[in-house]
C-alpha atoms as a PDB file:
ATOM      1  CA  UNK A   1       2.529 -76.948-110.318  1.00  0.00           C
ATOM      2  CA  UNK A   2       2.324 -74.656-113.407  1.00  0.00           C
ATOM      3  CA  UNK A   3       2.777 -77.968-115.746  1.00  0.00           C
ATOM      4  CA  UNK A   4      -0.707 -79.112-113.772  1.00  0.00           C
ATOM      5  CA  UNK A   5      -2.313 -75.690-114.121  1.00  0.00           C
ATOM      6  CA  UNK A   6      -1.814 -75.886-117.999  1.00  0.00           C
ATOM      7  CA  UNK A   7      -3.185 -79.135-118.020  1.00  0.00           C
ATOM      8  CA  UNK A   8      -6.112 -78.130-116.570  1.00  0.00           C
ATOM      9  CA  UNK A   9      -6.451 -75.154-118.736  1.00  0.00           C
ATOM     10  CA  UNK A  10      -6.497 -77.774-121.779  1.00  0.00           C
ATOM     11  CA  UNK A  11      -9.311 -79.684-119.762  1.00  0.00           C
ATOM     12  CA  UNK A  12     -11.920 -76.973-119.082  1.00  0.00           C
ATOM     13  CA  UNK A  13     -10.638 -75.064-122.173  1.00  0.00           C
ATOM     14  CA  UNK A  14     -13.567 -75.992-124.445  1.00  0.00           C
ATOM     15  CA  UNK A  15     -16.013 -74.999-121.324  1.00  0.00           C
ATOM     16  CA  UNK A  16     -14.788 -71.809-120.803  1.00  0.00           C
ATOM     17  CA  UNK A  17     -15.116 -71.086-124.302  1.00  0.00           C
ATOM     18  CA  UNK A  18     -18.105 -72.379-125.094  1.00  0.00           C
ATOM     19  CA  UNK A  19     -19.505 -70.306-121.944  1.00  0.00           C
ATOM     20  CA  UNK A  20     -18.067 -67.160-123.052  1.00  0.00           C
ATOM     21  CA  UNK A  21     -20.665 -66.961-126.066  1.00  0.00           C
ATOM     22  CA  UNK A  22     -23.325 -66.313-123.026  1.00  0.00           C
ATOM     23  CA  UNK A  23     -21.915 -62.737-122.830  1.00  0.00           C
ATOM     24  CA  UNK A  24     -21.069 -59.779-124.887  1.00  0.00           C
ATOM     25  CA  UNK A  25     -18.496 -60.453-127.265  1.00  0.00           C
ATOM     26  CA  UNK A  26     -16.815 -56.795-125.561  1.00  0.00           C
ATOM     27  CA  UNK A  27     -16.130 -58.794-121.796  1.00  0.00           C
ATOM     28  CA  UNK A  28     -15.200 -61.884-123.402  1.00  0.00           C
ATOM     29  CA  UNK A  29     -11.489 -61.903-123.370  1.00  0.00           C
ATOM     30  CA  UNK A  30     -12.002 -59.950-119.626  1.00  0.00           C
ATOM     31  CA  UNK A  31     -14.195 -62.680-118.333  1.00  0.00           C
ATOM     32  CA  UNK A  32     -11.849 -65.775-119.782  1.00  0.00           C
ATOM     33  CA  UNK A  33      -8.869 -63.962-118.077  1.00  0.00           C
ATOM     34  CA  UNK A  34     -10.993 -64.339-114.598  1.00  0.00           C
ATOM     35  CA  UNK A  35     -11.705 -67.421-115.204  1.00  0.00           C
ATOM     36  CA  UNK A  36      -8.352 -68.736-115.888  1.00  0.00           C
ATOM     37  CA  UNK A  37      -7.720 -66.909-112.714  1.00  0.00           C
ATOM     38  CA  UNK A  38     -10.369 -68.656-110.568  1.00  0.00           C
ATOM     39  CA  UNK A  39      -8.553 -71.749-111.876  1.00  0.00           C
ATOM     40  CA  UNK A  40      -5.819 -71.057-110.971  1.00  0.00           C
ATOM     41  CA  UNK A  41      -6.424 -70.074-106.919  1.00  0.00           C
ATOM     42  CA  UNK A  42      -8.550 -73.133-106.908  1.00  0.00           C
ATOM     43  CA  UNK A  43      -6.281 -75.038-108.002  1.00  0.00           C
ATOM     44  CA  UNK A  44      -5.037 -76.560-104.182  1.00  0.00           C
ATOM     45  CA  UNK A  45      -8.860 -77.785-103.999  1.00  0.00           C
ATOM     46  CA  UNK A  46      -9.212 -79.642-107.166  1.00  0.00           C
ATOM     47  CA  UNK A  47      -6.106 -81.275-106.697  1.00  0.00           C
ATOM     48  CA  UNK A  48      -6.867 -82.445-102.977  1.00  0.00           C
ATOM     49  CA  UNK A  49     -10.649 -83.529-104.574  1.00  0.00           C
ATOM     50  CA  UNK A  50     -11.042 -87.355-104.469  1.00  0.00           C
ATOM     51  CA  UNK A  51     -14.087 -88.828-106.128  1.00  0.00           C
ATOM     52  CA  UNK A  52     -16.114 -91.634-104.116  1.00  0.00           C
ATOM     53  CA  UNK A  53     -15.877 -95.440-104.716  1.00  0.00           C
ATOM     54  CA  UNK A  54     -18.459 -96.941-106.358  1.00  0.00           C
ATOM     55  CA  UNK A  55     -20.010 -98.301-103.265  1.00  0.00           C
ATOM     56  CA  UNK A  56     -19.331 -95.213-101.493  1.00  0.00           C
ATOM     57  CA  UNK A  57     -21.211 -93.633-104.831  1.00  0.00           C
ATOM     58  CA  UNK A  58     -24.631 -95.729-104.651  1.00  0.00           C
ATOM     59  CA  UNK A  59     -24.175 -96.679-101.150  1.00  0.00           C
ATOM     60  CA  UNK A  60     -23.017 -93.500 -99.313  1.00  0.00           C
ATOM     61  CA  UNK A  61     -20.105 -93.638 -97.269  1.00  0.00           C
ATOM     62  CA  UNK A  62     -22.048 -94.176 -93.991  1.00  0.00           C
ATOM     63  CA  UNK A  63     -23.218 -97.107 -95.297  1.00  0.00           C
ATOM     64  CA  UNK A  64     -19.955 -98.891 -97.023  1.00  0.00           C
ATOM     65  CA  UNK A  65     -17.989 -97.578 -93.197  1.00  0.00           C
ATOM     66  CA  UNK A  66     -20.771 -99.736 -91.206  1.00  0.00           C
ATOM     67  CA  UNK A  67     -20.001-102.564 -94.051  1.00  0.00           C
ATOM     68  CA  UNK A  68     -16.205-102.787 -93.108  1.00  0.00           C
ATOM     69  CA  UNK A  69     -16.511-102.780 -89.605  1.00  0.00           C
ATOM     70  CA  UNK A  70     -18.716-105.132 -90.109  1.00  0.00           C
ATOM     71  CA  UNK A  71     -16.430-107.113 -92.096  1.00  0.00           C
ATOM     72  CA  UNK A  72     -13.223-106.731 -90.199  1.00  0.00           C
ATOM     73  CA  UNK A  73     -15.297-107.592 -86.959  1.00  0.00           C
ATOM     74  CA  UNK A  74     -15.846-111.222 -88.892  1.00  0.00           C
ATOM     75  CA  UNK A  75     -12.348-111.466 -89.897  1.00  0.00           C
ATOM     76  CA  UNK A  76     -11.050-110.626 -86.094  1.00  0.00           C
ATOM     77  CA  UNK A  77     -13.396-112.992 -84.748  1.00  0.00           C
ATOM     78  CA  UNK A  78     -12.059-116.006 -87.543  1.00  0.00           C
END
């Protein structure tokens, strides 16, 4: 777990520091040490995140569900 939490430090790195510049240069170091802490509690949910299909993208998932049942209904019926 800690070798994925430093990998994802390395991701939003440039973020984080490019966001601090938004506040006084006196909280900066406080508010990165948050953030990294935020991170780090969320960490559970951004693993467990799983990004949509591409039909499930432009179609919605609705949409791409009623498509497969309609498609295994045609293969059951063949």
């Amino acid at each position: 777990m800690y070798e994925e939490y430093e990998s994802i430090l390395v991701d939003f790195n440039a973020k984080i520091k490019k966001s601090l510049y938004q506040t006084t240069p006196n909280n900066r170091d406080d508010l990165e040490q948050e953030i990294k802490i935020k991170l780090y509690e969320k960490l559970a949910v951004i693993q467990n995140i799983e990004a949509p299909g591409f039909y499930e993208f432009v179609y919605g998932s609705a949409c791409v569900a009623e498509e497969e049942a309609v498609y295994r209904f045609q293969q059951k019926k063949e």
